[in-house]
Protein backbone atom coordinates (compact mmCIF):
# COMPACT_ATOMS: atom_id res chain seq x y z
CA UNK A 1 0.00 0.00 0.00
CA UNK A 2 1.56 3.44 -0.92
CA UNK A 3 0.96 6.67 0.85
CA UNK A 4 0.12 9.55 -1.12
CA UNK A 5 1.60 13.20 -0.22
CA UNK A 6 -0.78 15.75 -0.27
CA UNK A 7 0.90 17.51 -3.44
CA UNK A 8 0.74 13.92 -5.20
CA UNK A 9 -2.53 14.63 -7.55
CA UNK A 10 -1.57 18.41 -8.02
CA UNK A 11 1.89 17.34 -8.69
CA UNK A 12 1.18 14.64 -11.19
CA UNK A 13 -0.92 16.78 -12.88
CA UNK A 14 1.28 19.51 -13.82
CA UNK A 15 4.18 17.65 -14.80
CA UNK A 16 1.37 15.67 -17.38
CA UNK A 17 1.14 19.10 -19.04
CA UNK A 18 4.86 19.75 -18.77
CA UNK A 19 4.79 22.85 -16.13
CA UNK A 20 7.56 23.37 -13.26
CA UNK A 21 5.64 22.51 -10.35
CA UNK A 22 6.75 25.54 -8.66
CA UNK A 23 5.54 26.27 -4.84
CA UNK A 24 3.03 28.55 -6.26
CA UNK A 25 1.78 26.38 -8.95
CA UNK A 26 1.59 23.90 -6.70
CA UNK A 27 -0.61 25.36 -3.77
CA UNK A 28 -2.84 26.48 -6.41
CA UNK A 29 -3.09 23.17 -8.35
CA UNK A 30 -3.78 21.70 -4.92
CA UNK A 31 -6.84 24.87 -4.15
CA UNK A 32 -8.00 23.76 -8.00
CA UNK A 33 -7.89 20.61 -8.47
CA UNK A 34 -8.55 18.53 -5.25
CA UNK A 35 -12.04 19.56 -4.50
CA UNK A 36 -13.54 17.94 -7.75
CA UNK A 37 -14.90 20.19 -10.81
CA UNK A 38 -15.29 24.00 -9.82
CA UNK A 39 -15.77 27.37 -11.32
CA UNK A 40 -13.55 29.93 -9.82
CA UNK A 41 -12.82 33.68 -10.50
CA UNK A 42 -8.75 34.69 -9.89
CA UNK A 43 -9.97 37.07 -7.20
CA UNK A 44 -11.90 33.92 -5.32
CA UNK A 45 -8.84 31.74 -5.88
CA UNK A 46 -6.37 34.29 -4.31
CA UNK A 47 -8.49 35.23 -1.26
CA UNK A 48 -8.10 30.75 -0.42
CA UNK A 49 -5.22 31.13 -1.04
CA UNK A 50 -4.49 34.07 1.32
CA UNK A 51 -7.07 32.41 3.92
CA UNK A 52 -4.64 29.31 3.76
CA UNK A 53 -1.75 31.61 4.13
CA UNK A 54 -0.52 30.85 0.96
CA UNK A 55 1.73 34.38 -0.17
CA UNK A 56 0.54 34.60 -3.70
CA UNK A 57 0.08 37.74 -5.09
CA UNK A 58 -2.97 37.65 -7.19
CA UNK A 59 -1.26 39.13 -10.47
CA UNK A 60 0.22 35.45 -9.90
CA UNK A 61 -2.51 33.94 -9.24
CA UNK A 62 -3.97 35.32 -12.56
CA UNK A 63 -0.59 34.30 -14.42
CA UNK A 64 -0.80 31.15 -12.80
CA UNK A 65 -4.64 30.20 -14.51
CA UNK A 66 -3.66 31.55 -17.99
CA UNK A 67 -0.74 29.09 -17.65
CA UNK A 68 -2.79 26.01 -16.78
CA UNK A 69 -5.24 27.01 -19.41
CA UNK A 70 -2.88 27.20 -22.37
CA UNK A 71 -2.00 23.62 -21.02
CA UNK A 72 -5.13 22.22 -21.24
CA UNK A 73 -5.86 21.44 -17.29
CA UNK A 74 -8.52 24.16 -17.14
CA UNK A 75 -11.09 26.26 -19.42
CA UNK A 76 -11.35 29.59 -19.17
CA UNK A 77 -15.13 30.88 -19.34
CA UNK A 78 -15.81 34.71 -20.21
CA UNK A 79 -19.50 35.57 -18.76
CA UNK A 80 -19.14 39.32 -19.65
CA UNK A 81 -15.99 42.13 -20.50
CA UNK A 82 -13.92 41.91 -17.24
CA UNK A 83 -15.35 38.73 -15.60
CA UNK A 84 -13.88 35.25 -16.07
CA UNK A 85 -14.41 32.02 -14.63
CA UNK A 86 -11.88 29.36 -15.19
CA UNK A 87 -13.17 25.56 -15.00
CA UNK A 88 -11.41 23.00 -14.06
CA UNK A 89 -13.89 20.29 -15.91
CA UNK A 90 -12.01 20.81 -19.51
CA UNK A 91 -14.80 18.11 -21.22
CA UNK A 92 -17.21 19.25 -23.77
CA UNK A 93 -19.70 21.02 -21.97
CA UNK A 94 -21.56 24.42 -21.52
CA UNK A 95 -22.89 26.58 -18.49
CA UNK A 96 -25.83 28.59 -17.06
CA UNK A 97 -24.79 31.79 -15.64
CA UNK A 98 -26.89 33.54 -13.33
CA UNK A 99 -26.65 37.40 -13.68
CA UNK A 100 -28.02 38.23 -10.03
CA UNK A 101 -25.80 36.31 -7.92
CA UNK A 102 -22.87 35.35 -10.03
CA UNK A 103 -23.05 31.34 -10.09
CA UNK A 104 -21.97 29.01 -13.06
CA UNK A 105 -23.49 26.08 -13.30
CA UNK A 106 -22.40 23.19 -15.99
CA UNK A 107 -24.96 21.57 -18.39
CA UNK A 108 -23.97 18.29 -19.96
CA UNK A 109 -23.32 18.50 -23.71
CA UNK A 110 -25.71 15.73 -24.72
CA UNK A 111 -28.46 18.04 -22.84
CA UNK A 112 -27.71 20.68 -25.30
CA UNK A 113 -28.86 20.34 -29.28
CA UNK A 114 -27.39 22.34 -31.96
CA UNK A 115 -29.32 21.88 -34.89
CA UNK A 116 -26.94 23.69 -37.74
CA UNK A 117 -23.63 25.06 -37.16
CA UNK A 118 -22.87 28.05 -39.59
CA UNK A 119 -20.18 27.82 -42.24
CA UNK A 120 -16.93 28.44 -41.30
CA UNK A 121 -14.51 30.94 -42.82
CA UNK A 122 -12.24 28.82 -45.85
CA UNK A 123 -9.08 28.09 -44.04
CA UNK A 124 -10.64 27.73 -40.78
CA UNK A 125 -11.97 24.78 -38.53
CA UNK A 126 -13.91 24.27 -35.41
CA UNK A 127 -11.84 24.10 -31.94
CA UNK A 128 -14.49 24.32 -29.42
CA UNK A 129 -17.90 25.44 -28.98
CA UNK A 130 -18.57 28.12 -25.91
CA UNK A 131 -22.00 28.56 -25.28
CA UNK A 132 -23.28 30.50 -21.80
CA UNK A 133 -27.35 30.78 -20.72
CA UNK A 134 -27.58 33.65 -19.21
CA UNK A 135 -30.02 33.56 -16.89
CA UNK A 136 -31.92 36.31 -14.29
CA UNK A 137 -34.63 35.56 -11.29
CA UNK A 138 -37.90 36.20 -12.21
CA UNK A 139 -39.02 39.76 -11.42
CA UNK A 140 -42.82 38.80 -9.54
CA UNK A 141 -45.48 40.51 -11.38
CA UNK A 142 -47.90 42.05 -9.17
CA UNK A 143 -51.44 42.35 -10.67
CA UNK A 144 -52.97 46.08 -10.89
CA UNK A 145 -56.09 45.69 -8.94
């Protein structure tokens, strides 16, 4: 029976994409990946990090997630100019976003139906679909008496 490290998932998974698993990279890997499939701005991601007293400064921390996503480990998810969300679920699949309180929630791929895809641009293929529900609560409607 072996014993696994804390670091051992976080570690194995950045030397898979062929990143220096630095301190940094590490503690964040570890704040990622070993709570299952999240969504997680930079600014939520450096505040655990702080909380865990983890010195990261969060221009790092923001470094840090564009790295993993050129690698492949995580998605990045733009819900509007200046707001990001990076997944760590990189399978085919798209979200909900709720506008009032600021959640992401995945929907399974096979849930989801395009029925035609427009034509690309010659020279050009398909790399990835993003596609983002954005959704509101309903306002109640109060009936004029």
């Amino acid at each position: 029976m072996s014993i696994q490290r804390p670091y051992t998932h976080a570690l194995n998974r950045l030397k898979e994409a062929g990143l220096r698993p630095t301190r940094q990279r590490l503690a964040l890997a570890r704040f990622l990946f070993d709570a299952g499939h999240r969504h997680v701005t930079a600014e939520q991601l450096h505040s655990e990090a702080m909380a865990q007293h983890v010195k990261v400064s969060l221009a790092t921390v923001y470094n840090t997630l564009h790295q993993f996503t050129d690698a492949g480990l995580i998605r990045e998810i733009i819900v509007d100019s200046g707001r990001s969300y990076f997944d760590t679920n990189v399978a085919p699949h798209y979200h909900f976003y709720c506008e009032d309180d600021g959640s992401l929630v995945d929907i399974p791929a096979d849930a989801v139906h395009l029925a035609r895809i427009p034509n690309m641009p010659r020279g050009t293929e398909l790399s990835s679909v993003d596609l983002v529900f954005r959704l509101r609560r309903q306002q109640e409607r109060h009936a004029a008496a």
